[in-house]
PDB file of N, CA and C in Angstrom:
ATOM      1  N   UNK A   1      83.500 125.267  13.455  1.00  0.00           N
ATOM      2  CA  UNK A   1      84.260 126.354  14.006  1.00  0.00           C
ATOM      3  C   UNK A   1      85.584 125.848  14.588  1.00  0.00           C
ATOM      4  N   UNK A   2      85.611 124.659  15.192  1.00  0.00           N
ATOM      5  CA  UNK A   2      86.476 124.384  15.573  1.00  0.00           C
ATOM      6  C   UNK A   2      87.528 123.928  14.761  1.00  0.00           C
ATOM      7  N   UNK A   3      86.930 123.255  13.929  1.00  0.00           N
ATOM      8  CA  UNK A   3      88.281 122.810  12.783  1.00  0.00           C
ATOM      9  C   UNK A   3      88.589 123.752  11.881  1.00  0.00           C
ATOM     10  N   UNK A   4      87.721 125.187  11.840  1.00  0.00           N
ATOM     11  CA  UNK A   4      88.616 126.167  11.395  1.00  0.00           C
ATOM     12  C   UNK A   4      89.692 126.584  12.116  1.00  0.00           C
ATOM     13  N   UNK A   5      89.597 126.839  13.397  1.00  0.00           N
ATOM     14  CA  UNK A   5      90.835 127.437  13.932  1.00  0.00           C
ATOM     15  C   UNK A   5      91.929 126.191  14.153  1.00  0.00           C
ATOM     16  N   UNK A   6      91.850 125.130  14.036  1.00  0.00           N
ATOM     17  CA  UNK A   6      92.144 123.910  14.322  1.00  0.00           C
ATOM     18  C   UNK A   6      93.422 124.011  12.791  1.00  0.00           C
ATOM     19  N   UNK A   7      92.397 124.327  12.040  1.00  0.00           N
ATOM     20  CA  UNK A   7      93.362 124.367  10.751  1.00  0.00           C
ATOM     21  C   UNK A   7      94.155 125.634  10.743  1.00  0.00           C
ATOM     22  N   UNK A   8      93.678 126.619  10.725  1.00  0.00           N
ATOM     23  CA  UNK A   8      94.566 128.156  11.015  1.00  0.00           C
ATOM     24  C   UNK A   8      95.805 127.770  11.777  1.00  0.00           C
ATOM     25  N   UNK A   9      95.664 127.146  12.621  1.00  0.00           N
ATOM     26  CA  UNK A   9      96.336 127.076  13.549  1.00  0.00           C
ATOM     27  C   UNK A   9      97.690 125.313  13.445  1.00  0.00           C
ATOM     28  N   UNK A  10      97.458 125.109  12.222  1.00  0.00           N
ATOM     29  CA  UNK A  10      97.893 123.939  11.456  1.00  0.00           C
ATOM     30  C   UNK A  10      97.958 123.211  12.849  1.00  0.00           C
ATOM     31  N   UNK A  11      96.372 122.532  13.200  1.00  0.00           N
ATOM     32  CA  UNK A  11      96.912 121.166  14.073  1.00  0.00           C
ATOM     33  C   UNK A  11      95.691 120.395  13.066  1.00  0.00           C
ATOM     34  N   UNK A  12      96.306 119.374  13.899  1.00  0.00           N
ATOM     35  CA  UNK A  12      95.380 118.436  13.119  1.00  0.00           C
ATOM     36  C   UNK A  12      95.010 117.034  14.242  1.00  0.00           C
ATOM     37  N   UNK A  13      94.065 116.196  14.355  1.00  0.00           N
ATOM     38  CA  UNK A  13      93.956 114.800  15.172  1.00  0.00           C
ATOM     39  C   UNK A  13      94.865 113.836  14.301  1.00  0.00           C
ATOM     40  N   UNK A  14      95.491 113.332  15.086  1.00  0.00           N
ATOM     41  CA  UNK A  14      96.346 111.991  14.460  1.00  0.00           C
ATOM     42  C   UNK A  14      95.220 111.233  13.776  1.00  0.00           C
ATOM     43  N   UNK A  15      94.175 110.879  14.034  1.00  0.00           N
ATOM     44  CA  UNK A  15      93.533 110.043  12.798  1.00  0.00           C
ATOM     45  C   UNK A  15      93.193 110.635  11.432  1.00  0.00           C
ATOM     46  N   UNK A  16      93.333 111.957  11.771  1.00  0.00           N
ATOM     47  CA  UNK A  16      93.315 112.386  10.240  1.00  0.00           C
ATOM     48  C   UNK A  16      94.550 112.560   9.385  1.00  0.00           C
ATOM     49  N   UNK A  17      95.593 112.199  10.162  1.00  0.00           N
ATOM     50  CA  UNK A  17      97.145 112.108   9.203  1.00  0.00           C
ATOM     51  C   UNK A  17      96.725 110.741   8.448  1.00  0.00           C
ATOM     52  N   UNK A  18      97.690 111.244   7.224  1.00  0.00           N
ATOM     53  CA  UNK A  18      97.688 110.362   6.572  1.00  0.00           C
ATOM     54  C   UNK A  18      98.874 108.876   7.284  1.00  0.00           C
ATOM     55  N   UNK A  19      98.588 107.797   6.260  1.00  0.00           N
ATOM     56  CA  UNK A  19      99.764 106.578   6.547  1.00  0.00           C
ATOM     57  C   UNK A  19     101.353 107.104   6.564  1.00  0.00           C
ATOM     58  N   UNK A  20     101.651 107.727   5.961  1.00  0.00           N
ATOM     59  CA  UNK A  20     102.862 108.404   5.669  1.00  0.00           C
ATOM     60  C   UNK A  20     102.805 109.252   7.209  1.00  0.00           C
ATOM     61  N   UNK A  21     102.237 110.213   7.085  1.00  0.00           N
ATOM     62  CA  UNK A  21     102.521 111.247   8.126  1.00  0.00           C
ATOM     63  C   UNK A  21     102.481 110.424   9.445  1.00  0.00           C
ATOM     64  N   UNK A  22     101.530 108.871  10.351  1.00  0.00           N
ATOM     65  CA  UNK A  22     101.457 108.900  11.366  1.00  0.00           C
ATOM     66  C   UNK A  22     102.711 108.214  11.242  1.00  0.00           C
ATOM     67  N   UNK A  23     103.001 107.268  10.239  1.00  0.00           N
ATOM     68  CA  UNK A  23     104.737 106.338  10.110  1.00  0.00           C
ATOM     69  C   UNK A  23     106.069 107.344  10.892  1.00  0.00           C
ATOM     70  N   UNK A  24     105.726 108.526  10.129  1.00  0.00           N
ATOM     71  CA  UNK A  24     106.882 110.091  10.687  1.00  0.00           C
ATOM     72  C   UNK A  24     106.686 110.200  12.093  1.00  0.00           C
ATOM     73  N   UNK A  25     105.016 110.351  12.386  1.00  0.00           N
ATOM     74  CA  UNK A  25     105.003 110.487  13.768  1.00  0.00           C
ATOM     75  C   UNK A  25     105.792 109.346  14.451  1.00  0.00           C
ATOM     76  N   UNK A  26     105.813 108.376  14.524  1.00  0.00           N
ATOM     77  CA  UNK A  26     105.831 107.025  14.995  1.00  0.00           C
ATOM     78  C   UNK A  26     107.377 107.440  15.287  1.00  0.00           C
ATOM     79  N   UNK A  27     107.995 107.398  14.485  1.00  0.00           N
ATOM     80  CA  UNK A  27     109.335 107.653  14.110  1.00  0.00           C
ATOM     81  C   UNK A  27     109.734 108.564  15.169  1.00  0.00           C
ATOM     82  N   UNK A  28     109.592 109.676  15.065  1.00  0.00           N
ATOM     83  CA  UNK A  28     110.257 110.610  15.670  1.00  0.00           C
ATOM     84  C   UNK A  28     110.117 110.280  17.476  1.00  0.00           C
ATOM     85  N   UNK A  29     108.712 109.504  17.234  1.00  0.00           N
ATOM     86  CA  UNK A  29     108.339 109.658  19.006  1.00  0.00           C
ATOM     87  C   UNK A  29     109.487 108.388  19.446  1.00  0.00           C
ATOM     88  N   UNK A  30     109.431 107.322  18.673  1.00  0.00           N
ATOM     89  CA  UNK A  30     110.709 106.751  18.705  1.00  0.00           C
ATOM     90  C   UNK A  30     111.970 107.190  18.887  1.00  0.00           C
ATOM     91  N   UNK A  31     112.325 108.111  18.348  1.00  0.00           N
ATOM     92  CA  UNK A  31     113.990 108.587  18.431  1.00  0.00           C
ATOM     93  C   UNK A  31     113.219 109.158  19.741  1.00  0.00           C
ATOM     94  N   UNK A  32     112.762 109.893  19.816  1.00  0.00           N
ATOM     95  CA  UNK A  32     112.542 111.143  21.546  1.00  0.00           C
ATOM     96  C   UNK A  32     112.593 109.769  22.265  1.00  0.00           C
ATOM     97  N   UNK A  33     111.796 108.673  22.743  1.00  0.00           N
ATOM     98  CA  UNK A  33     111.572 108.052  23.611  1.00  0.00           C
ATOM     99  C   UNK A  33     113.294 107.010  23.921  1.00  0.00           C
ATOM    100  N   UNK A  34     113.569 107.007  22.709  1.00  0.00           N
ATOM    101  CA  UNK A  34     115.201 106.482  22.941  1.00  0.00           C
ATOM    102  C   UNK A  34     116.487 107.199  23.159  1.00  0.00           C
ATOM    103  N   UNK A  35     115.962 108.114  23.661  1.00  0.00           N
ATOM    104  CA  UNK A  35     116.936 109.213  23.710  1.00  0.00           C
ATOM    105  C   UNK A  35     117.910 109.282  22.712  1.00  0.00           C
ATOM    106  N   UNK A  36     117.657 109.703  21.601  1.00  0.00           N
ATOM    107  CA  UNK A  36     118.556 109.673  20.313  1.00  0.00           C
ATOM    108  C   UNK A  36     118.163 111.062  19.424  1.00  0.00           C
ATOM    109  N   UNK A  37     117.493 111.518  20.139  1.00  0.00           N
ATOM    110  CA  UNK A  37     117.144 112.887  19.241  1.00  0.00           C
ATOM    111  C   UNK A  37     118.009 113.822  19.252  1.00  0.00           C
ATOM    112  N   UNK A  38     119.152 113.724  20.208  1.00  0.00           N
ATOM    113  CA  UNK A  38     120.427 114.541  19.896  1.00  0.00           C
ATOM    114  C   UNK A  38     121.443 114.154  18.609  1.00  0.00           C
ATOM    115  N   UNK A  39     120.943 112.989  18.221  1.00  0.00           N
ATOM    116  CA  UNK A  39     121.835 112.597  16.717  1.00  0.00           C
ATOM    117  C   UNK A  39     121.444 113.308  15.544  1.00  0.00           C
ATOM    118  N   UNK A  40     122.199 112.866  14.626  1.00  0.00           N
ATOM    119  CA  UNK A  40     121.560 113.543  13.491  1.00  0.00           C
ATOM    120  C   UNK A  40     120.342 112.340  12.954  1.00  0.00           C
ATOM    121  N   UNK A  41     119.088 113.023  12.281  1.00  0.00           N
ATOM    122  CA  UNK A  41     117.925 112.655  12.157  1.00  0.00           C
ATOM    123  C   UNK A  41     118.435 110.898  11.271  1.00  0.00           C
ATOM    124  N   UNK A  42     119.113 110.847  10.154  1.00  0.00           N
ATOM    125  CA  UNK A  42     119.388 109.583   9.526  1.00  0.00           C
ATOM    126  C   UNK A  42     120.185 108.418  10.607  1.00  0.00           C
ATOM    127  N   UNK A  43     121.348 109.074  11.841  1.00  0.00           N
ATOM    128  CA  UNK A  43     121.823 108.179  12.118  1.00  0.00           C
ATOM    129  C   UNK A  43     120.756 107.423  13.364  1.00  0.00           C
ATOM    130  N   UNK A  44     119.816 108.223  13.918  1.00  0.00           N
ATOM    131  CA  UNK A  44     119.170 108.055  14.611  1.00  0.00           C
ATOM    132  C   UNK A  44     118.156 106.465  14.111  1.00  0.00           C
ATOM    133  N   UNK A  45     117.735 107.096  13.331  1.00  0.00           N
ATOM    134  CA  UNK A  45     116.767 106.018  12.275  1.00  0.00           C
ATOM    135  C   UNK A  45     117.700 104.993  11.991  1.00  0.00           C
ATOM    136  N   UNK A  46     118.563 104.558  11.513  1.00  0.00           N
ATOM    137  CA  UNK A  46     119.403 103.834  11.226  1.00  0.00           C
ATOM    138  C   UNK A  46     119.664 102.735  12.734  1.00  0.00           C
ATOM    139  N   UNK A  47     119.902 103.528  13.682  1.00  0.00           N
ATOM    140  CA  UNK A  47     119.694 103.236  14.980  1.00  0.00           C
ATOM    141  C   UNK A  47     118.358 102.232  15.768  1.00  0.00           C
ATOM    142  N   UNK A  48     117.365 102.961  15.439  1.00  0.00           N
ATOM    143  CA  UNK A  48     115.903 102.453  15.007  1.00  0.00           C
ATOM    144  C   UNK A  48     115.752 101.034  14.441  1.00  0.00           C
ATOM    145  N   UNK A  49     115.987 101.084  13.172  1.00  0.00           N
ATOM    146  CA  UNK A  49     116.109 100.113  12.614  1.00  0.00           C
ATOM    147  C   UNK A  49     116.896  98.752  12.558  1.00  0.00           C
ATOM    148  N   UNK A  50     117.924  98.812  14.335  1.00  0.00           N
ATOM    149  CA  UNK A  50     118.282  97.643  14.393  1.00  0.00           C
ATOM    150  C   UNK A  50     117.656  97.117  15.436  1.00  0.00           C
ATOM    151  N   UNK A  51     116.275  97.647  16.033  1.00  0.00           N
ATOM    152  CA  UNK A  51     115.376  97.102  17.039  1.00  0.00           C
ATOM    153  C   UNK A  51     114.778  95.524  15.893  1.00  0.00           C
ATOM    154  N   UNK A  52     114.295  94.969  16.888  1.00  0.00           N
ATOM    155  CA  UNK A  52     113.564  93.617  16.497  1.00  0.00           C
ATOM    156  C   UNK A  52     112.322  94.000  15.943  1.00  0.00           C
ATOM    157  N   UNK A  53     112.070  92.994  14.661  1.00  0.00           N
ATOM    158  CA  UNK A  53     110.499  93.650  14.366  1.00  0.00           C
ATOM    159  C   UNK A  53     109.395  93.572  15.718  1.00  0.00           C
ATOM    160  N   UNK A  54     109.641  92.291  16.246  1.00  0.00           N
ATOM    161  CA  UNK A  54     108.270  92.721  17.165  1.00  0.00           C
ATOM    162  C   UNK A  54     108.620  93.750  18.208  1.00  0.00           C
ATOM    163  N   UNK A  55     109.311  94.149  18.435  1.00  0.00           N
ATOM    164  CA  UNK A  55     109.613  95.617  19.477  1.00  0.00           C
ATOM    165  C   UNK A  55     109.229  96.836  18.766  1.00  0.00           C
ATOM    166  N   UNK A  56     109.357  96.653  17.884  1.00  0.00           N
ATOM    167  CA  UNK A  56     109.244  97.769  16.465  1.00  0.00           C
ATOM    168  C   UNK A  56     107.279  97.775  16.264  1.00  0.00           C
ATOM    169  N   UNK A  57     106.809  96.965  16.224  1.00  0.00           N
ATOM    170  CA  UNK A  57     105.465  96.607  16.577  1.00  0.00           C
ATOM    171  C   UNK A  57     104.967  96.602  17.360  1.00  0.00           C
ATOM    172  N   UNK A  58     105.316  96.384  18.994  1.00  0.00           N
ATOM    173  CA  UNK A  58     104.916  96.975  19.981  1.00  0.00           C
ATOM    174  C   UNK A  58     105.004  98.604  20.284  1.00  0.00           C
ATOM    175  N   UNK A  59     106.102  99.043  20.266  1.00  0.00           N
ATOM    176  CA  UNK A  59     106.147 100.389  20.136  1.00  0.00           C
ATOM    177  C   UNK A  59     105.291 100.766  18.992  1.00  0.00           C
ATOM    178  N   UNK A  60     105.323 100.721  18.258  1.00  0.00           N
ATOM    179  CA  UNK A  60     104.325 101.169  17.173  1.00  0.00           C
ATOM    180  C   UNK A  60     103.027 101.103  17.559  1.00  0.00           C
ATOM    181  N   UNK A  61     102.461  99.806  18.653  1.00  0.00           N
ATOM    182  CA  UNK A  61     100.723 100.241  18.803  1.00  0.00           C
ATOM    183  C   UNK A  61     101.152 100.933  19.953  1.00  0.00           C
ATOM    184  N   UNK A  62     101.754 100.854  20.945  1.00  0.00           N
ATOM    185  CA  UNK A  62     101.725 101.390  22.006  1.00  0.00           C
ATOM    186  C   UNK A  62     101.559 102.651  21.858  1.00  0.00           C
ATOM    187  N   UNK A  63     102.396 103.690  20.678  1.00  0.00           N
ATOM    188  CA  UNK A  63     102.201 105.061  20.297  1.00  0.00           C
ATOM    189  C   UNK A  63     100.948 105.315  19.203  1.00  0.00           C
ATOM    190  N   UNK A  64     100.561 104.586  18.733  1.00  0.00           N
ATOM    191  CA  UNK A  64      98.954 104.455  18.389  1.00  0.00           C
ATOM    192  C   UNK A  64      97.613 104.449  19.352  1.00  0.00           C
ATOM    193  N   UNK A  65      97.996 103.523  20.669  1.00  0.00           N
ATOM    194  CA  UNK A  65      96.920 104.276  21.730  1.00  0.00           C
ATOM    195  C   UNK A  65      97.436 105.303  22.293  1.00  0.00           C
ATOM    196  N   UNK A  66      98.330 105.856  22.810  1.00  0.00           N
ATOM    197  CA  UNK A  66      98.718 106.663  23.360  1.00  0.00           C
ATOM    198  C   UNK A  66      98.406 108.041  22.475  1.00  0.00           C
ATOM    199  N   UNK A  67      98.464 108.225  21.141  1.00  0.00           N
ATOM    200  CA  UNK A  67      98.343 109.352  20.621  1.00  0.00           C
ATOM    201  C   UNK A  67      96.531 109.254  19.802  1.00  0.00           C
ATOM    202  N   UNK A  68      95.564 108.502  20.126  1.00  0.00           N
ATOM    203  CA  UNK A  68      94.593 108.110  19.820  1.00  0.00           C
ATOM    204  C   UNK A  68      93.814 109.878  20.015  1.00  0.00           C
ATOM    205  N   UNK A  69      93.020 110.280  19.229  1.00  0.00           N
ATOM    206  CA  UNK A  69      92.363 111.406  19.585  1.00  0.00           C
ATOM    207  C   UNK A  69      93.134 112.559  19.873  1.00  0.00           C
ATOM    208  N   UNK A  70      94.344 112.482  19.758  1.00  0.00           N
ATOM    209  CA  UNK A  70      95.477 113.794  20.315  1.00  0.00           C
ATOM    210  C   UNK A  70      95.324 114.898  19.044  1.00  0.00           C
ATOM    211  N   UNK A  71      95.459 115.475  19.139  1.00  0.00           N
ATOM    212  CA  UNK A  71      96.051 117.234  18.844  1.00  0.00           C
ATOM    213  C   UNK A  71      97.521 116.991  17.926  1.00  0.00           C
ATOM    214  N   UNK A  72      97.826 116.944  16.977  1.00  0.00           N
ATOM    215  CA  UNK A  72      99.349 117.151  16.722  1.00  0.00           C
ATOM    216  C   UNK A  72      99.134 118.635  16.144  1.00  0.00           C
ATOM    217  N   UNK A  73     100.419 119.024  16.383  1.00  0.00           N
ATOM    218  CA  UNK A  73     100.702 120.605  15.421  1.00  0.00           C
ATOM    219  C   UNK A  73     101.541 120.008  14.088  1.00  0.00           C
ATOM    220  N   UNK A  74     101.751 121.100  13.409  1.00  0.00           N
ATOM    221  CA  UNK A  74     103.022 120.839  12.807  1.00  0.00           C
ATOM    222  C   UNK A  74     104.125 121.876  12.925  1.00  0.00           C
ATOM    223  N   UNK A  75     105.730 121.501  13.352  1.00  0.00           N
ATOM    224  CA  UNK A  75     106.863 121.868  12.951  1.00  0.00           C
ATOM    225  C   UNK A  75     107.948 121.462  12.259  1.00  0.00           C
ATOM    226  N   UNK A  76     108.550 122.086  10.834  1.00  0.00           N
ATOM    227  CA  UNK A  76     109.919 121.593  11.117  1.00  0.00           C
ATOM    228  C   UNK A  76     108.999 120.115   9.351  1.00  0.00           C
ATOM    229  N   UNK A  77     107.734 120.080   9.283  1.00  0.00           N
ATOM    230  CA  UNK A  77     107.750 119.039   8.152  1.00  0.00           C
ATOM    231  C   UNK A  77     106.819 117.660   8.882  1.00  0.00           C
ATOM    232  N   UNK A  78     106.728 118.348  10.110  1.00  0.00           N
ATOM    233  CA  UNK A  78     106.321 116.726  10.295  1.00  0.00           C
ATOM    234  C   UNK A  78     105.458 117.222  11.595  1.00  0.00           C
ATOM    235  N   UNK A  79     104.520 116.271  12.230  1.00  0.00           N
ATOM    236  CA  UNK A  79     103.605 116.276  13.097  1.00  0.00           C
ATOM    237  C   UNK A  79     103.577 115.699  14.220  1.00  0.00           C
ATOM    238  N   UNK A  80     103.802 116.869  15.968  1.00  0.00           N
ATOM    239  CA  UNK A  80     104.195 115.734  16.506  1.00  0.00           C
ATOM    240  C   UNK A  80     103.076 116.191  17.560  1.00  0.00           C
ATOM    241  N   UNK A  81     102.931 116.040  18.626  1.00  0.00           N
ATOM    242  CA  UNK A  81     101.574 116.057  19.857  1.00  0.00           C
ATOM    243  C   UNK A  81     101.676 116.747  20.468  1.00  0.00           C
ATOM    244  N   UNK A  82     100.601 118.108  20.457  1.00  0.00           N
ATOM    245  CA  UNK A  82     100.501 118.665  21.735  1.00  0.00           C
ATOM    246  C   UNK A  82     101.162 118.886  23.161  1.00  0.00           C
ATOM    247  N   UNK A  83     100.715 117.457  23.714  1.00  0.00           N
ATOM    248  CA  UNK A  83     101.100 116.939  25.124  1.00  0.00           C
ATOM    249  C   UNK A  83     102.701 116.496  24.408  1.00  0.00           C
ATOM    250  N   UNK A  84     103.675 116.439  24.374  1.00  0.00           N
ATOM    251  CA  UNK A  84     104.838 115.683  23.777  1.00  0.00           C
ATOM    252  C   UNK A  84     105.697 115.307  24.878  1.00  0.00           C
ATOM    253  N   UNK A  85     105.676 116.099  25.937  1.00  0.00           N
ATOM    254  CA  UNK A  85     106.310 116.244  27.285  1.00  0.00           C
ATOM    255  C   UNK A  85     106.144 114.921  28.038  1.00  0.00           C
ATOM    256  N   UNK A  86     104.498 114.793  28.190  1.00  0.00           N
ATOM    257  CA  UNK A  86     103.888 114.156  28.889  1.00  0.00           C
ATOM    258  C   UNK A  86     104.246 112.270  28.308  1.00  0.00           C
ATOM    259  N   UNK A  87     104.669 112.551  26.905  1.00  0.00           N
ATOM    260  CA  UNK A  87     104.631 111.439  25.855  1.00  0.00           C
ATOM    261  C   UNK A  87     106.348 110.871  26.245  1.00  0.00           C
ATOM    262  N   UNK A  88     107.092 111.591  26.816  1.00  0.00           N
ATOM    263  CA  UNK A  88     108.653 111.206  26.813  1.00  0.00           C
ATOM    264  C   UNK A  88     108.431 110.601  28.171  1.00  0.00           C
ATOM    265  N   UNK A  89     107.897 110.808  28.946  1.00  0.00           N
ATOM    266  CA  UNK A  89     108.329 110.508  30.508  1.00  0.00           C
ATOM    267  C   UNK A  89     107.594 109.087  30.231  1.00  0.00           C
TER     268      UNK A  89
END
């Protein structure tokens, strides 16, 4: 019952995104957490991508426990958390 309305309601648990979709998640919570989400979406990423790999890897598990068992919806193409508020501060 629950994952019917769960689906009606297009959310889904981050462990059930696929590799692709949690990479997007990852991403975006990245631009929000660097305050860069006022750019446009490519220059942002581009931006992103001159972090160090291991910073890039820390942030990456760090938003892997943090979104462990969460709720994402979807808007907009991509999947981001419930709590999202709670995820910037």
């Amino acid at each position: 019952m629950v994952k019917d309305l769960m689906k009606k309601q297009k959310l889904r648990y981050y462990s059930s995104l696929s590799s692709l979709q949690k990479n997007k998640v990852r991403i975006n919570l990245r631009i929000i957490k660097n305050d860069l989400e006022k750019l446009p979406y490519l220059l942002a990423y581009e931006i992103l991508k001159t972090n160090s790999i291991e910073n890039v890897i820390f942030e990456n598990e760090k938003i892997d426990k943090m979104l462990k068992g969460q709720k994402m919806f979807l808007f907009n193409k991509n999947f981001y958390p419930l709590n999202i508020k709670e995820l910037k501060n």
